[in-house]
N, C-alpha and C. Protein backbone atom coordinates (compact mmCIF):
# COMPACT_ATOMS: atom_id res chain seq x y z
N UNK A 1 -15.05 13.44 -21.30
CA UNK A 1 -15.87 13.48 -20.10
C UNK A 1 -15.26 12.63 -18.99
N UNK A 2 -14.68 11.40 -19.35
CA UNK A 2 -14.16 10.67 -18.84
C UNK A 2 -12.75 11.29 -17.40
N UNK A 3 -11.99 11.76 -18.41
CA UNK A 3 -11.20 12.20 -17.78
C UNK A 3 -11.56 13.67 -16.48
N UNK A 4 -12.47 13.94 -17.32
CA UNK A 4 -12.76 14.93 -16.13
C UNK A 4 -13.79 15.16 -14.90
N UNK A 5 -14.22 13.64 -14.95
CA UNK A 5 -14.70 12.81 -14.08
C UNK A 5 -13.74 12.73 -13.52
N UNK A 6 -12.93 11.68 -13.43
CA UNK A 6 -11.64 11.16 -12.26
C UNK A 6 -11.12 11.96 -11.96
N UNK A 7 -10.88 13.63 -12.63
CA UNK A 7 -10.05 14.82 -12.26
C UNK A 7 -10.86 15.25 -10.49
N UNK A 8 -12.17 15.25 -10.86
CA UNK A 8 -13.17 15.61 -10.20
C UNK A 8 -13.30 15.31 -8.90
N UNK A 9 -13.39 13.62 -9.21
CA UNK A 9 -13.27 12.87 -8.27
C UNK A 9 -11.95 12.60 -7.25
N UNK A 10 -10.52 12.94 -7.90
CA UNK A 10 -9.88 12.70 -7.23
C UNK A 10 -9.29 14.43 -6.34
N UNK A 11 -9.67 15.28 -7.06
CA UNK A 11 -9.92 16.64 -5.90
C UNK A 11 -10.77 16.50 -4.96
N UNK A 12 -12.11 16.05 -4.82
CA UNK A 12 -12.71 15.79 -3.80
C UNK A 12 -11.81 14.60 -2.69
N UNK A 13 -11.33 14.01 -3.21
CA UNK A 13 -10.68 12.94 -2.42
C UNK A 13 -9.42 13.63 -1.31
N UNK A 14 -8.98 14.55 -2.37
CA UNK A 14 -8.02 15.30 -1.33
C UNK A 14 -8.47 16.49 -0.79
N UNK A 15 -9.62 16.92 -1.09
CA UNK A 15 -10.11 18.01 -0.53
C UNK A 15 -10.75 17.19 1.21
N UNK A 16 -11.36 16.42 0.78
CA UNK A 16 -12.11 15.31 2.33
C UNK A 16 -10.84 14.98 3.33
N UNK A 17 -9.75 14.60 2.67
CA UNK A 17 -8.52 14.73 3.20
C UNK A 17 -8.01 15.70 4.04
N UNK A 18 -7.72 16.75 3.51
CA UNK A 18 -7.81 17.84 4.09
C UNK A 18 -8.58 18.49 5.39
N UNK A 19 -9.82 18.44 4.64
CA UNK A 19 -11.11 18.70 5.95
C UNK A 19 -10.92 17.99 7.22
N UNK A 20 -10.91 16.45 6.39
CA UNK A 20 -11.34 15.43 7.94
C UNK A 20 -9.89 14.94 8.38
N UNK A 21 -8.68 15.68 7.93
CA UNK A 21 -7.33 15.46 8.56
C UNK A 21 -7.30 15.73 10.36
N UNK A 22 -6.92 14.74 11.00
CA UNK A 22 -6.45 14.84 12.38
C UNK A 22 -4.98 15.36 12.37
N UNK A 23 -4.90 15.89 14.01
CA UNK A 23 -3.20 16.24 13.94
C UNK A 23 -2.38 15.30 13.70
N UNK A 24 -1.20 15.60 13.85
CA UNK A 24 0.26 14.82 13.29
C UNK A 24 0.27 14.02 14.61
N UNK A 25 0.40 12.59 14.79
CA UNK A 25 0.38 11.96 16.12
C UNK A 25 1.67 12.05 16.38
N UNK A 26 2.28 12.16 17.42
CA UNK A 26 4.24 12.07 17.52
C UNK A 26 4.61 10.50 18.78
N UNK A 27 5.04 9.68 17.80
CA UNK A 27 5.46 8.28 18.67
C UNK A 27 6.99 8.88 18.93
N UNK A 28 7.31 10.05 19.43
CA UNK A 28 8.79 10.09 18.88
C UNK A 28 9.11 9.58 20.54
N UNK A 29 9.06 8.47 21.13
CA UNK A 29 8.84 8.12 22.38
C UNK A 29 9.84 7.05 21.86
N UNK A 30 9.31 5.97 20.89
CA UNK A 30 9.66 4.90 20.48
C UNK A 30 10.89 4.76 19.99
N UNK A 31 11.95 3.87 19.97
CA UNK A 31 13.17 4.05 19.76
C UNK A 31 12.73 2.89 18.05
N UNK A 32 13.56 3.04 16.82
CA UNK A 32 13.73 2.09 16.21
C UNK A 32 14.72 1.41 16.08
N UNK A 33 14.70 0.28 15.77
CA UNK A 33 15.73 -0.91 15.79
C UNK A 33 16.48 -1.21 14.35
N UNK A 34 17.61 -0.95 14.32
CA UNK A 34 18.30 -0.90 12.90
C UNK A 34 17.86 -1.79 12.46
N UNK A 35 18.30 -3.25 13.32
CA UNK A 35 18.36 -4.79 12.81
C UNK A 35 16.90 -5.31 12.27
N UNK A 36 15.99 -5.09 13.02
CA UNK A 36 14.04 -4.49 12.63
C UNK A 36 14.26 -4.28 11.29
N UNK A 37 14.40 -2.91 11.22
CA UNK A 37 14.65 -2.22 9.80
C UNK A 37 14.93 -2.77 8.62
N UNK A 38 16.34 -2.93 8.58
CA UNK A 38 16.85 -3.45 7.58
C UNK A 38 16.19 -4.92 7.32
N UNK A 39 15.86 -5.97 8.08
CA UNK A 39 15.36 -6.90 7.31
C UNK A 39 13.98 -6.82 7.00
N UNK A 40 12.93 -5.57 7.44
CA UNK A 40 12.22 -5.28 6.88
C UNK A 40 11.97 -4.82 5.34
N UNK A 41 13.29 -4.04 4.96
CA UNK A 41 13.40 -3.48 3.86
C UNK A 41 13.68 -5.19 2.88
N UNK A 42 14.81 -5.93 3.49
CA UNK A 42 15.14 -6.88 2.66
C UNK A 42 13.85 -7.80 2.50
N UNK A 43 13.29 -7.56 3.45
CA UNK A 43 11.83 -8.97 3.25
C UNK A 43 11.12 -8.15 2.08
N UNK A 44 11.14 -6.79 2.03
CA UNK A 44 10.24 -5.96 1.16
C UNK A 44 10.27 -6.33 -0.25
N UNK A 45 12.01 -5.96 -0.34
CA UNK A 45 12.60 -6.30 -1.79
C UNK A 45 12.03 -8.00 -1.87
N UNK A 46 12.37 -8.59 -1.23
CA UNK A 46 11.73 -10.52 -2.19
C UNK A 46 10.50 -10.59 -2.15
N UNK A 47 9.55 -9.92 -1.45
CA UNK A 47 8.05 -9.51 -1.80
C UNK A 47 8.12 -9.26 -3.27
N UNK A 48 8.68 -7.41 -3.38
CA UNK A 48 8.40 -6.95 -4.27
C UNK A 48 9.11 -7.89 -5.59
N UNK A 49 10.19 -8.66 -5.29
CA UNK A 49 10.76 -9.07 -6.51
C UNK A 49 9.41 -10.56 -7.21
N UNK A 50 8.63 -10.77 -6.19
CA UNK A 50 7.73 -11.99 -6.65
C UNK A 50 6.88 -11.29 -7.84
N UNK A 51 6.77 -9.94 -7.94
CA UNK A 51 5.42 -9.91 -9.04
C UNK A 51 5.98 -9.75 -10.98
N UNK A 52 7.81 -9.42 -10.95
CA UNK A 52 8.47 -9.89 -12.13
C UNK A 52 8.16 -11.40 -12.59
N UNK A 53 8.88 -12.45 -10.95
CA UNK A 53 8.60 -13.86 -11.05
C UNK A 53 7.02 -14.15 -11.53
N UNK A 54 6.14 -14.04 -10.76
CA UNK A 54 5.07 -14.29 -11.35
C UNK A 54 4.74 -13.98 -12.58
N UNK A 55 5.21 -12.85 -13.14
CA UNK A 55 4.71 -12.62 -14.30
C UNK A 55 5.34 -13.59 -15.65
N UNK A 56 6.24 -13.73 -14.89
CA UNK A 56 7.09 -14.55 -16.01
C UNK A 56 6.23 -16.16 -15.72
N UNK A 57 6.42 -16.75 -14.84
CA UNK A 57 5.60 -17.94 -14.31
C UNK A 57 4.24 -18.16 -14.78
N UNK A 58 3.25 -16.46 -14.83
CA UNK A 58 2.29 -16.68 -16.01
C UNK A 58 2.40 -16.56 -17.91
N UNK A 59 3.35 -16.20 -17.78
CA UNK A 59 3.93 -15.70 -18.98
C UNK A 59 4.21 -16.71 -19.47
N UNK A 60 4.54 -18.27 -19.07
CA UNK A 60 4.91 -19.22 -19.62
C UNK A 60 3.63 -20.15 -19.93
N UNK A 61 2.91 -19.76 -19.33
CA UNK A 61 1.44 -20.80 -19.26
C UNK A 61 0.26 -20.08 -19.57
N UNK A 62 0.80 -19.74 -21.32
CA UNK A 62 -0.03 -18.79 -22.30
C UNK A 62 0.53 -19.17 -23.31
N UNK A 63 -0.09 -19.13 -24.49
CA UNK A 63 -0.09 -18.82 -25.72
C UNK A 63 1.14 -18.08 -26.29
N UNK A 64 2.24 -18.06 -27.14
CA UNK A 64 2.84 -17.45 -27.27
C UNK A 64 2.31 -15.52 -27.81
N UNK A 65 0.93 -15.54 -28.13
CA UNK A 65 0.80 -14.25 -28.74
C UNK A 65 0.35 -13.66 -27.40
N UNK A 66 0.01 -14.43 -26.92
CA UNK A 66 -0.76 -13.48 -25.24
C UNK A 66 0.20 -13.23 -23.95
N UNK A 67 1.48 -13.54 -24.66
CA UNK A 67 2.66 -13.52 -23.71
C UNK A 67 2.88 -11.93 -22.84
N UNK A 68 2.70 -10.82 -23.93
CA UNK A 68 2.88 -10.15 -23.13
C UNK A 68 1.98 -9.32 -22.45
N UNK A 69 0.65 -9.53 -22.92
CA UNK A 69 -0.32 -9.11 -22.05
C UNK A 69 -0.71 -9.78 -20.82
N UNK A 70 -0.61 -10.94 -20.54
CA UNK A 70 -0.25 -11.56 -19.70
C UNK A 70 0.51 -11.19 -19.00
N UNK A 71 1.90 -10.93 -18.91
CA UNK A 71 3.14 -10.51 -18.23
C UNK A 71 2.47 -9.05 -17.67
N UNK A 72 2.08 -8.59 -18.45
CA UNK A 72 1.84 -6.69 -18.34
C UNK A 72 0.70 -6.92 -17.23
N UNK A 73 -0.11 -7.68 -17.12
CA UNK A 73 -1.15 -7.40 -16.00
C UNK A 73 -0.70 -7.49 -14.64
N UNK A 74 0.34 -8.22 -14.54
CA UNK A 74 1.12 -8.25 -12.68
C UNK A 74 1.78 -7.04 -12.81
N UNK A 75 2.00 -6.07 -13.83
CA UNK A 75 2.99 -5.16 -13.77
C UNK A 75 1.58 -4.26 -13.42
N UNK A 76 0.85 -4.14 -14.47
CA UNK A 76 -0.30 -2.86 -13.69
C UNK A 76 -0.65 -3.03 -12.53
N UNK A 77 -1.15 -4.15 -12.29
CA UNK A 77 -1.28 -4.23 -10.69
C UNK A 77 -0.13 -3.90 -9.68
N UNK A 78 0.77 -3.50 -10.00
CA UNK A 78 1.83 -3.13 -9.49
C UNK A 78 1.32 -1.66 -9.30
N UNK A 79 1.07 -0.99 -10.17
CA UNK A 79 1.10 0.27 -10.52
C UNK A 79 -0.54 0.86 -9.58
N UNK A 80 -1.52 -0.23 -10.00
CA UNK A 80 -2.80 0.35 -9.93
C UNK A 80 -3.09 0.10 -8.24
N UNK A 81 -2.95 -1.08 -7.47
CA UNK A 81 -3.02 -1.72 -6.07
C UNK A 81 -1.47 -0.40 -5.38
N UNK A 82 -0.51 -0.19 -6.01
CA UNK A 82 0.18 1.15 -4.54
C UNK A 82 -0.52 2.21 -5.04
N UNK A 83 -1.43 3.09 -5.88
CA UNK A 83 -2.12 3.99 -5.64
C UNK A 83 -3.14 3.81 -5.25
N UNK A 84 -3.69 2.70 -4.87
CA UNK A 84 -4.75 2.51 -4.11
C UNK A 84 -4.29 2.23 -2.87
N UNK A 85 -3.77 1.58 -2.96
CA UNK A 85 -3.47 1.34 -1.03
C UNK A 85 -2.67 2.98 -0.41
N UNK A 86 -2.48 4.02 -1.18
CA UNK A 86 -1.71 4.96 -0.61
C UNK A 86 -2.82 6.07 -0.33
N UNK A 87 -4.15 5.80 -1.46
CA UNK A 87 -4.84 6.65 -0.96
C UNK A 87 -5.99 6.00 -0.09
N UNK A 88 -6.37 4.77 -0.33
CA UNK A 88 -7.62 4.17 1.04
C UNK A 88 -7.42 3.12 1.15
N UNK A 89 -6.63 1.99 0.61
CA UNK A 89 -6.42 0.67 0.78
C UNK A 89 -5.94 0.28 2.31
N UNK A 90 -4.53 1.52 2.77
CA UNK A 90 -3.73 1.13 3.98
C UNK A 90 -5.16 1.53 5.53
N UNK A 91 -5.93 2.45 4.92
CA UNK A 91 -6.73 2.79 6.32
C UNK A 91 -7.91 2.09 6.37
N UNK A 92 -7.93 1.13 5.23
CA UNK A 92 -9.50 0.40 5.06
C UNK A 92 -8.29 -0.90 6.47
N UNK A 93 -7.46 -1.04 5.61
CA UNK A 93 -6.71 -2.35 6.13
C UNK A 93 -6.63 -2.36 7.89
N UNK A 94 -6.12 -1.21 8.04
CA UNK A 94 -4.99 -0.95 9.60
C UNK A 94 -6.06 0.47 10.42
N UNK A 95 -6.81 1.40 9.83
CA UNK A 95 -7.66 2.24 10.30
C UNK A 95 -8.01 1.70 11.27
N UNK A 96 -8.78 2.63 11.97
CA UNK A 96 -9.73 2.58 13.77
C UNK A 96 -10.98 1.58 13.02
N UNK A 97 -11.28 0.64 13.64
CA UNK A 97 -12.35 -0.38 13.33
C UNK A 97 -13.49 0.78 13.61
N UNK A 98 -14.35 0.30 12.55
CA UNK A 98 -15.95 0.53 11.81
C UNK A 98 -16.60 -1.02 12.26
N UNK A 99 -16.96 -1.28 13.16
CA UNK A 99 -17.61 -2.09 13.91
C UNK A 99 -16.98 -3.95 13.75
N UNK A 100 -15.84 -3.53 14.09
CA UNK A 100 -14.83 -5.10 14.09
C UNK A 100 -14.72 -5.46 12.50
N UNK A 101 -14.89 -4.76 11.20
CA UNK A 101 -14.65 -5.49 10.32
C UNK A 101 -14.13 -4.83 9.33
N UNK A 102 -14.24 -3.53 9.65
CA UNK A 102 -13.27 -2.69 8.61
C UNK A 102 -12.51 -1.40 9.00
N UNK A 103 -11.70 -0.59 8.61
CA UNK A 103 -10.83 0.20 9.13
C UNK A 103 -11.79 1.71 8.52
N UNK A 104 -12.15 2.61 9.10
CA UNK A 104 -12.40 3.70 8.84
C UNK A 104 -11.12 4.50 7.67
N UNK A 105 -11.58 4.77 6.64
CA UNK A 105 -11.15 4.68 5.33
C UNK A 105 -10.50 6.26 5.76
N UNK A 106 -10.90 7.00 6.59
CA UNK A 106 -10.09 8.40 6.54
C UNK A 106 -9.04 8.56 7.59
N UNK A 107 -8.93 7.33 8.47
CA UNK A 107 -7.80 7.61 9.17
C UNK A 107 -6.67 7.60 8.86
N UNK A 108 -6.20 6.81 7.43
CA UNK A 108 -5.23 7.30 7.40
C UNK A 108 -5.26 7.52 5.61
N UNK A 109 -5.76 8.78 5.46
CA UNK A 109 -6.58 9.09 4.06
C UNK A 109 -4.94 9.51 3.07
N UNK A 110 -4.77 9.05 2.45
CA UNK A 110 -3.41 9.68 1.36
C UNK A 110 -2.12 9.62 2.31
N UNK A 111 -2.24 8.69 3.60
CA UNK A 111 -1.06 8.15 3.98
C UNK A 111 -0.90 8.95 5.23
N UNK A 112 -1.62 9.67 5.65
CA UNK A 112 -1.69 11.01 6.82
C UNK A 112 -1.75 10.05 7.64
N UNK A 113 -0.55 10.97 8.71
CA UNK A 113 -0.10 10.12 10.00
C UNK A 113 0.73 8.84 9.71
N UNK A 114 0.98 9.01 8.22
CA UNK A 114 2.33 7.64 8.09
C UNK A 114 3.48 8.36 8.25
N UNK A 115 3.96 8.02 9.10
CA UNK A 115 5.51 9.03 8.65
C UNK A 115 7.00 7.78 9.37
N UNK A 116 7.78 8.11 9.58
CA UNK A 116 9.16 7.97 10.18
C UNK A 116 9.02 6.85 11.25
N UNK A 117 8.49 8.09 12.18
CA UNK A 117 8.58 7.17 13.56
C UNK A 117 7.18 6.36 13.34
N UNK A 118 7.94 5.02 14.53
CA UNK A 118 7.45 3.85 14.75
C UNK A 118 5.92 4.19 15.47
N UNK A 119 4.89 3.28 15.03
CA UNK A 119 3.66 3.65 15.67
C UNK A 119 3.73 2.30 16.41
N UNK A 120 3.38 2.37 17.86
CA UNK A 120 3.19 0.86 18.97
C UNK A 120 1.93 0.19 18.32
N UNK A 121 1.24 0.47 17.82
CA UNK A 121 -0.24 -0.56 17.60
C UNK A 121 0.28 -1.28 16.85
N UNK A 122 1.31 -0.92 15.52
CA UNK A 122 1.43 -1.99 14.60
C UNK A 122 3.07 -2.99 14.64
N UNK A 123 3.99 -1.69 14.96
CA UNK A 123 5.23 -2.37 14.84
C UNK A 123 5.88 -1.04 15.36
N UNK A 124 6.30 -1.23 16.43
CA UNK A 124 6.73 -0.71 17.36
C UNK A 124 8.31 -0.49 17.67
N UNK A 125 9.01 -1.11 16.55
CA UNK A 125 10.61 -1.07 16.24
C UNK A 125 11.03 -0.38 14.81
N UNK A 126 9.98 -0.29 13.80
CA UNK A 126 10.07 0.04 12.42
C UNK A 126 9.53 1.00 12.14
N UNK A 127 9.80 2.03 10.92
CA UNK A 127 9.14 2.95 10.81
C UNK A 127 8.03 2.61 10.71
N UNK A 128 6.62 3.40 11.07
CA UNK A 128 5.69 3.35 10.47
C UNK A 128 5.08 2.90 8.34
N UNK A 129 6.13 4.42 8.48
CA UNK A 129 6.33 4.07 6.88
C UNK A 129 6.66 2.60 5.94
N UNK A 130 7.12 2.44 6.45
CA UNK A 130 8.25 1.08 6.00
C UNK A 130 7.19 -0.27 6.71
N UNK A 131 6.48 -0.01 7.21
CA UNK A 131 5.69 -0.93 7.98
C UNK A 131 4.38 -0.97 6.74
N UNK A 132 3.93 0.39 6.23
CA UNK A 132 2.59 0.28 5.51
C UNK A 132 3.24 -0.14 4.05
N UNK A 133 4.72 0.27 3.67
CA UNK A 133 4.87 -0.32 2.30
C UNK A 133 5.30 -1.34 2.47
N UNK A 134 5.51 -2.44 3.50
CA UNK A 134 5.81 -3.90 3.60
C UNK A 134 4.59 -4.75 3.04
N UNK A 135 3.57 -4.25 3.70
CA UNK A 135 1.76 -4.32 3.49
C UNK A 135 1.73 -4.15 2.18
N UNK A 136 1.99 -3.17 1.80
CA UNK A 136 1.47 -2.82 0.08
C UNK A 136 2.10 -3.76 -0.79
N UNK A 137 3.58 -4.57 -0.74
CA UNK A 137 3.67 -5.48 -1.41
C UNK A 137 2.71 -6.78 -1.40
N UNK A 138 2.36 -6.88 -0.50
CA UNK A 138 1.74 -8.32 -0.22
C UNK A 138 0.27 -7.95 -1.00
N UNK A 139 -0.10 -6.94 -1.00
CA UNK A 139 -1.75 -6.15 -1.32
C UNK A 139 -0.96 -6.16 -3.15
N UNK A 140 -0.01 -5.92 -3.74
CA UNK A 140 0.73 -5.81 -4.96
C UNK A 140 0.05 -7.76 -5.35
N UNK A 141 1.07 -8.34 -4.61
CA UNK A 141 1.42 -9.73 -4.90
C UNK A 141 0.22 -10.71 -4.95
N UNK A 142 -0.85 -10.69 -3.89
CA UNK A 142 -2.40 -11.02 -3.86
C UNK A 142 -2.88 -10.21 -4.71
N UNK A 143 -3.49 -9.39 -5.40
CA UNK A 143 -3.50 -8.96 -6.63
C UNK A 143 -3.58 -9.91 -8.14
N UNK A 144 -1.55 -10.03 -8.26
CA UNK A 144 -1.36 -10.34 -9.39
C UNK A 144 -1.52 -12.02 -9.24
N UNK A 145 -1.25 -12.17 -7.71
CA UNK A 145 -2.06 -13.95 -8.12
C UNK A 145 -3.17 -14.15 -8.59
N UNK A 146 -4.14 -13.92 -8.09
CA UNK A 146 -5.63 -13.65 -8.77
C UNK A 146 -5.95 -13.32 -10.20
């Protein structure tokens, strides 16, 4: 039953997607900046490389039998926090404000309207793209501290 609950649930998710999808916005106005870029990507990678470190860092301050369940929980959160932020995490975060305190969860529903070019509201030299998975490490890394 289980499973075909979440089957359920996650067709409706892309079906609402679908429905309440806006057009494709085009920033293709915006020029991007290599030098932007690339140390975006490199800041990404020592983000992303903190949630191995951590795991090991908790991994030491356990029990030897609970070592690797311990270790394994910064890794799911790895896994479980980018499918969430790809399908409502990034538009709860960066979305059109819902009265100054939260982002309208369908603006950018399964990543719609993330693409290539640079969007001016957030970062205006970098892809868009590369801008929301910079975010998703840090949403990864707060996570597995906790």
């Amino acid at each position: 039953m289980g499973k075909k609950l979440n089957f359920i649930v996650l067709a409706l998710l892309a079906l609402l997607a679908l429905i309440f999808g806006k057009e494709y916005i085009d920033y293709s106005g915006t020029d991007i900046d290599t030098g932007d870029t690339a140390w975006m990507i490199v800041a990404s990678a020592f983000v992303l490389l903190m949630t191995p470190g951590l795991a090991f860092f908790y991994g030491g301050m356990v029990n030897r039998k609970s070592v690797i369940s311990t270790m394994l929980q910064s890794f799911v959160a790895l896994g479980v926090i980018s499918v969430i932020w790809v399908i409502i995490g990034f538009s709860l975060a960066f979305g059109d404000s819902l009265g100054g305190i939260i982002g309208n969860p369908l603006t950018y529903l399964f990543f719609k309207d993330v693409g290539v070019a640079p969007n001016p509201d957030f970062a205006g030299t970098i892809p868009f793209l590369l801008f929301a998975l910079f975010q998703l490490k840090f949403a990864i890394i707060t996570t597995a501290l906790i």
